[in-house]
N, C-alpha and C. Protein backbone atom coordinates (compact mmCIF):
# COMPACT_ATOMS: atom_id res chain seq x y z
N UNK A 1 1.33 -2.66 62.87
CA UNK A 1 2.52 -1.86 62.68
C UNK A 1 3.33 -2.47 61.55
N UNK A 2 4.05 -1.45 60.44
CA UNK A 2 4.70 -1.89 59.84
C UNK A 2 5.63 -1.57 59.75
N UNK A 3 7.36 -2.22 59.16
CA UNK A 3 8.56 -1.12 59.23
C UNK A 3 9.12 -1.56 58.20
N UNK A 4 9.49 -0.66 57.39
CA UNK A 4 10.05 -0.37 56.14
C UNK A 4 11.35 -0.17 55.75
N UNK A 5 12.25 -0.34 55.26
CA UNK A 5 13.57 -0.22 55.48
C UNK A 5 14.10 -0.39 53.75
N UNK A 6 14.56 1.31 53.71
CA UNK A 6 15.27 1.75 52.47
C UNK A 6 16.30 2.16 52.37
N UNK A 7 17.12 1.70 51.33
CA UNK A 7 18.24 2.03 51.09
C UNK A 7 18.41 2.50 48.98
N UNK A 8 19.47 3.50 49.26
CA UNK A 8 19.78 3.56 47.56
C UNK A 8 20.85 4.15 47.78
N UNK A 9 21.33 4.67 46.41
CA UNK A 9 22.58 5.75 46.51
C UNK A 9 22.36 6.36 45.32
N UNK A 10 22.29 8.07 46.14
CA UNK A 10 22.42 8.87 45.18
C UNK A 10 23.38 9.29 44.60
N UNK A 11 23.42 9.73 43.09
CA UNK A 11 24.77 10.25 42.01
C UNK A 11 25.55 11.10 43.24
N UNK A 12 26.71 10.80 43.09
CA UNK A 12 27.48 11.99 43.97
C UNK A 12 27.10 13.44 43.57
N UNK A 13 27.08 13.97 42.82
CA UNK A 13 26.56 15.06 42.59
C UNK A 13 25.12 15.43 43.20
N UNK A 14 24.85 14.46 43.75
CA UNK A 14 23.39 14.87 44.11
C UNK A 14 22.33 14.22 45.29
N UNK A 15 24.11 13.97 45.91
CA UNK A 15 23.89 13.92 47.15
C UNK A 15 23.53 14.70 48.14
N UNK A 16 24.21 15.54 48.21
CA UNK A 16 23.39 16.81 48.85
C UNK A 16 22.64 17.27 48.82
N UNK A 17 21.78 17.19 47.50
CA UNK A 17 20.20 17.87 47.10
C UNK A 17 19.22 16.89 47.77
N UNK A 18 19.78 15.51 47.87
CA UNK A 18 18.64 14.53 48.11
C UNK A 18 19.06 14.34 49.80
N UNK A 19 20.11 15.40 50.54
CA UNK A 19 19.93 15.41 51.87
C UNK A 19 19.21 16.46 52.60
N UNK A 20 19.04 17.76 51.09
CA UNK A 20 18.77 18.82 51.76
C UNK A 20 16.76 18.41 51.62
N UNK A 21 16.28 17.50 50.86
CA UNK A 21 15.06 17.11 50.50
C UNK A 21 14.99 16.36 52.09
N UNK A 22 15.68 15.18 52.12
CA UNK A 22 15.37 14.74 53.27
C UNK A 22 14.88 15.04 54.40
N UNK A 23 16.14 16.46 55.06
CA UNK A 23 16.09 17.33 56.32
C UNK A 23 14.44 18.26 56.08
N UNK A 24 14.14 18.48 54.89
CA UNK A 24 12.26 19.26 54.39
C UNK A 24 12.35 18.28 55.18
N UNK A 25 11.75 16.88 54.52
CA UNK A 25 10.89 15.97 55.06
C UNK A 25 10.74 16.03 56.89
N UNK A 26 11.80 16.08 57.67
CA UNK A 26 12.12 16.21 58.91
C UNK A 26 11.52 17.55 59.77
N UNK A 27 11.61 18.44 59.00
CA UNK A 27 11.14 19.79 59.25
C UNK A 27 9.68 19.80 58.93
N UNK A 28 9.25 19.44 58.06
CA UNK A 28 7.52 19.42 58.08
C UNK A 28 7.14 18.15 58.63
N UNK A 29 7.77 17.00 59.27
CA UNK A 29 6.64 16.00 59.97
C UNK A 29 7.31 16.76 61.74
N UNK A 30 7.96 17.73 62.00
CA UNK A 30 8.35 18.28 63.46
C UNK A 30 7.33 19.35 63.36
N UNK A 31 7.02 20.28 62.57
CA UNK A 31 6.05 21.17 62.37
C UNK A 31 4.87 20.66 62.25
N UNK A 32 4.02 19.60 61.73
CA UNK A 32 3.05 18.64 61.51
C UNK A 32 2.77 17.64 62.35
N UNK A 33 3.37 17.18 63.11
CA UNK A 33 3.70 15.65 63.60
C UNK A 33 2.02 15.35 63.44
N UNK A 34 2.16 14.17 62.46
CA UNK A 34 1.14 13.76 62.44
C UNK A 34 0.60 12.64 62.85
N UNK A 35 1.58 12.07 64.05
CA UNK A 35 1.26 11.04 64.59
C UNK A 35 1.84 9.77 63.58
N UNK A 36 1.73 8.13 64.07
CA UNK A 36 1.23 7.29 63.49
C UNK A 36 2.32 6.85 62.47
N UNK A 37 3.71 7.59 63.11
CA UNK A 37 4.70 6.82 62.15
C UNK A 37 6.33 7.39 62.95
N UNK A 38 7.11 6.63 63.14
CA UNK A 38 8.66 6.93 63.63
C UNK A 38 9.39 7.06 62.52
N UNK A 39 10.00 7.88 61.97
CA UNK A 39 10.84 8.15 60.70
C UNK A 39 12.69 8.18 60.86
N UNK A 40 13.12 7.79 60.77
CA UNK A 40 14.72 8.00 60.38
C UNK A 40 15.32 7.78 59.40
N UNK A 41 16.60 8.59 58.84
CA UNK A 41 17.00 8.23 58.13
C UNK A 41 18.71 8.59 58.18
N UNK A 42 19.59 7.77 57.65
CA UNK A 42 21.06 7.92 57.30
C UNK A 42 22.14 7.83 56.53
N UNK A 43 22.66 8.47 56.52
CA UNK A 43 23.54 8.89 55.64
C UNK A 43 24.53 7.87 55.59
N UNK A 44 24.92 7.05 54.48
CA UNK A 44 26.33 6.03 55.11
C UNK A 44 27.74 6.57 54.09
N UNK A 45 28.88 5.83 55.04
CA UNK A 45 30.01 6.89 54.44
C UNK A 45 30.16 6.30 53.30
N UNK A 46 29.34 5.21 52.58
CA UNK A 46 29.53 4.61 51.37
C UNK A 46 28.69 5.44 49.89
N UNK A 47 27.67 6.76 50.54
CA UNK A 47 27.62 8.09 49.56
C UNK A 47 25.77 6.85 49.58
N UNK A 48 25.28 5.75 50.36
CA UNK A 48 24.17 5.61 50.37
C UNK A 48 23.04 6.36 51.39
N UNK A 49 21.90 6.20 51.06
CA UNK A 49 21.20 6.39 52.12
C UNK A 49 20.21 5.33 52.54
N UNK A 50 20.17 5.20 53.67
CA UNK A 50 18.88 4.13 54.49
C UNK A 50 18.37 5.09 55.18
N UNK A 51 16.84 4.88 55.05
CA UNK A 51 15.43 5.15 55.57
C UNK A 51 14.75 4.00 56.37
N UNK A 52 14.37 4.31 57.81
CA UNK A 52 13.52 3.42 58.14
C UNK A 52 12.10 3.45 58.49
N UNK A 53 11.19 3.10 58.36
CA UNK A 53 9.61 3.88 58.49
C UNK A 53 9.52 3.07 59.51
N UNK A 54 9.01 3.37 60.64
CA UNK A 54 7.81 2.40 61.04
C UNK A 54 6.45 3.04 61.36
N UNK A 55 5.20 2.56 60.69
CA UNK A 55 4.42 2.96 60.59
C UNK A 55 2.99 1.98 61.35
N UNK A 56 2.50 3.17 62.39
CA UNK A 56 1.11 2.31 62.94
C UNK A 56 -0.47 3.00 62.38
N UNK A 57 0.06 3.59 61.34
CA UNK A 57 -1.46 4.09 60.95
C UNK A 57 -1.78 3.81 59.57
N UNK A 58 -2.80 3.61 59.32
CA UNK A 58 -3.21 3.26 57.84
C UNK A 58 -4.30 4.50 57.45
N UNK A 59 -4.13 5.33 56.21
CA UNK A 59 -3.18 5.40 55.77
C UNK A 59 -1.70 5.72 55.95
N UNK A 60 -0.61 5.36 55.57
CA UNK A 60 0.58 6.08 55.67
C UNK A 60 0.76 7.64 55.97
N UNK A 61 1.00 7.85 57.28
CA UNK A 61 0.96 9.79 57.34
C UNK A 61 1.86 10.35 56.15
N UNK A 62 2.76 9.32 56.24
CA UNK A 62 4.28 10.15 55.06
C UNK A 62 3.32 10.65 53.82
N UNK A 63 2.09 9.71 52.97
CA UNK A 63 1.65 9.97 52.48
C UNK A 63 0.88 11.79 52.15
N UNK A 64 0.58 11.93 53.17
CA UNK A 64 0.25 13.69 53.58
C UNK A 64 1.41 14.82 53.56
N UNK A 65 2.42 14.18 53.67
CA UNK A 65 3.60 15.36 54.06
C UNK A 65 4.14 15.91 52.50
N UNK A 66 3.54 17.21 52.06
CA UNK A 66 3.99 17.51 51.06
C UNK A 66 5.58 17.54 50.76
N UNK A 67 6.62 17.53 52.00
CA UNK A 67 7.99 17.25 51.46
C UNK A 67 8.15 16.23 51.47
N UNK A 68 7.65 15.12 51.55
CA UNK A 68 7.82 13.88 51.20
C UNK A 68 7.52 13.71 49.87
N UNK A 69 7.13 14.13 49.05
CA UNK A 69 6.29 13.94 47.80
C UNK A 69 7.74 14.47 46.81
N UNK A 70 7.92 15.90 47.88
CA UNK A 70 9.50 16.67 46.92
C UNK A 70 10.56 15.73 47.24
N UNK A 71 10.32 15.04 47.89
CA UNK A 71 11.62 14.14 48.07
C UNK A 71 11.36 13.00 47.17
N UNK A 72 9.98 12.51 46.92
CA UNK A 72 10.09 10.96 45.73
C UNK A 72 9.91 11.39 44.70
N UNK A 73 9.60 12.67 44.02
CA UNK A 73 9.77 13.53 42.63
C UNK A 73 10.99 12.78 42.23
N UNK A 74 11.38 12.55 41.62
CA UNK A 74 12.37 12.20 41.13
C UNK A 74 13.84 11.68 41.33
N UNK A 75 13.35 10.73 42.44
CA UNK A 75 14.44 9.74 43.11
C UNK A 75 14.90 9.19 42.34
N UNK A 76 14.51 8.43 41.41
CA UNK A 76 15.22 7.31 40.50
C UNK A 76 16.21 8.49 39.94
N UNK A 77 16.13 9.40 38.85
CA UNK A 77 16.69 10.14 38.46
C UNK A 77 18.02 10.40 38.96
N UNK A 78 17.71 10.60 40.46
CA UNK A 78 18.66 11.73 41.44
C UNK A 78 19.84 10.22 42.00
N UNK A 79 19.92 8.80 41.61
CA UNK A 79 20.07 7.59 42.01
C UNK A 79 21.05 6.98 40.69
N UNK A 80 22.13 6.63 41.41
CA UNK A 80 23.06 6.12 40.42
C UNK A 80 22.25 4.83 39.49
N UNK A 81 22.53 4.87 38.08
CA UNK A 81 22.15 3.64 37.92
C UNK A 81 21.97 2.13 38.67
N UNK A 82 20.82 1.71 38.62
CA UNK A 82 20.65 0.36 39.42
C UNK A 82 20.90 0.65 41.10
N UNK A 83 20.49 1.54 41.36
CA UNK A 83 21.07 2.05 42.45
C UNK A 83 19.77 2.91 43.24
N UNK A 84 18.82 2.94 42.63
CA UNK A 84 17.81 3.07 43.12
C UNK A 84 16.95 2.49 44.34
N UNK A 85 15.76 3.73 44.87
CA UNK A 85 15.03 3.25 46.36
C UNK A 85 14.79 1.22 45.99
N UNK A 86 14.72 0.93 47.08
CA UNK A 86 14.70 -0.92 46.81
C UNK A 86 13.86 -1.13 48.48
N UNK A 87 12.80 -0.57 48.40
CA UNK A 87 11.67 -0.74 49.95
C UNK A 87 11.83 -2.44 50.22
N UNK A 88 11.98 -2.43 51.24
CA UNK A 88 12.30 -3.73 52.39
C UNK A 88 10.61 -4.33 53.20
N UNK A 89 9.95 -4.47 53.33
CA UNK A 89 9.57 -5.14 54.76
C UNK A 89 10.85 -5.75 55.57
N UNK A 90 10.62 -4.85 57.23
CA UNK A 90 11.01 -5.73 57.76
C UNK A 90 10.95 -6.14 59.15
N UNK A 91 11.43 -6.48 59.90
CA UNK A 91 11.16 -7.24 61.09
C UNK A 91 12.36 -7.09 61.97
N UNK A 92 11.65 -6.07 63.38
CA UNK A 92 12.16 -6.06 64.53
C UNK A 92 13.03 -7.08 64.74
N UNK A 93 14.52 -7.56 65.64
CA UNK A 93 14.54 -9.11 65.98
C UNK A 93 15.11 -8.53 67.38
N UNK A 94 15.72 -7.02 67.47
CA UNK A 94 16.33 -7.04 68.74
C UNK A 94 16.29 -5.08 69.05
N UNK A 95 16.41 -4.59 69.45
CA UNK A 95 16.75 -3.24 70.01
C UNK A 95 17.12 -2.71 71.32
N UNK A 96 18.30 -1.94 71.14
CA UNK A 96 18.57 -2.11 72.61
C UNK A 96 19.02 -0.17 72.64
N UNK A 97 18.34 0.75 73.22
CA UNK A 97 18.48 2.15 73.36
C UNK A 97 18.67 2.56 71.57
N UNK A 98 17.91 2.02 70.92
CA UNK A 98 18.05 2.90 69.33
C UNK A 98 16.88 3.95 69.40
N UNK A 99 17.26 4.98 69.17
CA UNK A 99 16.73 5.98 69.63
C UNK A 99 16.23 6.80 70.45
N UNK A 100 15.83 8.09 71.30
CA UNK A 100 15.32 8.03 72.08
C UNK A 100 13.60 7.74 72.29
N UNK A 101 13.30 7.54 71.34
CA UNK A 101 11.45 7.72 70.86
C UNK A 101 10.96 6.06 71.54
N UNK A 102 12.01 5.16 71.26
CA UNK A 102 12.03 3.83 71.20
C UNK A 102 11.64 3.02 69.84
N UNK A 103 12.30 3.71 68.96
CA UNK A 103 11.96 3.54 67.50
C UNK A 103 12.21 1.77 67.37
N UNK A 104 10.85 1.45 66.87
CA UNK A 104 10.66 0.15 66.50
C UNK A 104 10.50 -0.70 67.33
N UNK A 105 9.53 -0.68 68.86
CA UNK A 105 8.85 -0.92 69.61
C UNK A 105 9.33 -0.78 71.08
């Protein structure tokens, strides 16, 4: 298992485009569920967003989800300078009711 943990911030202007990409992404892995990965993601009131993957299948399912693909089209772009996706490894240390799925073990 692996878990991934992203953060960036998009241009204010284009924040909303890169939430309405997101909610695709959400809507085709609920229509698809393709197993083999817990997905979230949030909005912070600082105009960033964090993504967290955790993923138990190799390959990556996100990899398959064609709105995932419309969503990394042109992230950097849609991302304030220096402000771009910055992917994490990272590591469980505690969870206590985060989510109902039991996201992240």
């Amino acid at each position: 298992m692996s878990t991934v943990v992203v953060r960036y911030r998009p241009k204010s202007d284009k924040a909303d485009e890169n939430q309405q990409l997101v909610e695709a992404v959400f809507a085709e892995l609920a229509d698809t569920d393709p197993g083999g990965v817990r997905y979230a993601t949030f909005r912070l009131a600082d105009g960033s967003f964090l993504h967290i993957a955790d993923v138990e299948a190799d390959p990556n399912p996100l990899g398959e989800v064609a709105a995932f693909a419309r969503f990394q089209d042109g992230i950097v772009d849609r991302c304030d300078e220096g402000q771009g996706p910055n992917p994490q490894p990272a590591q469980l240390v505690g969870s206590y009711g985060f989510l109902a799925d039991g996201f992240g073990g």
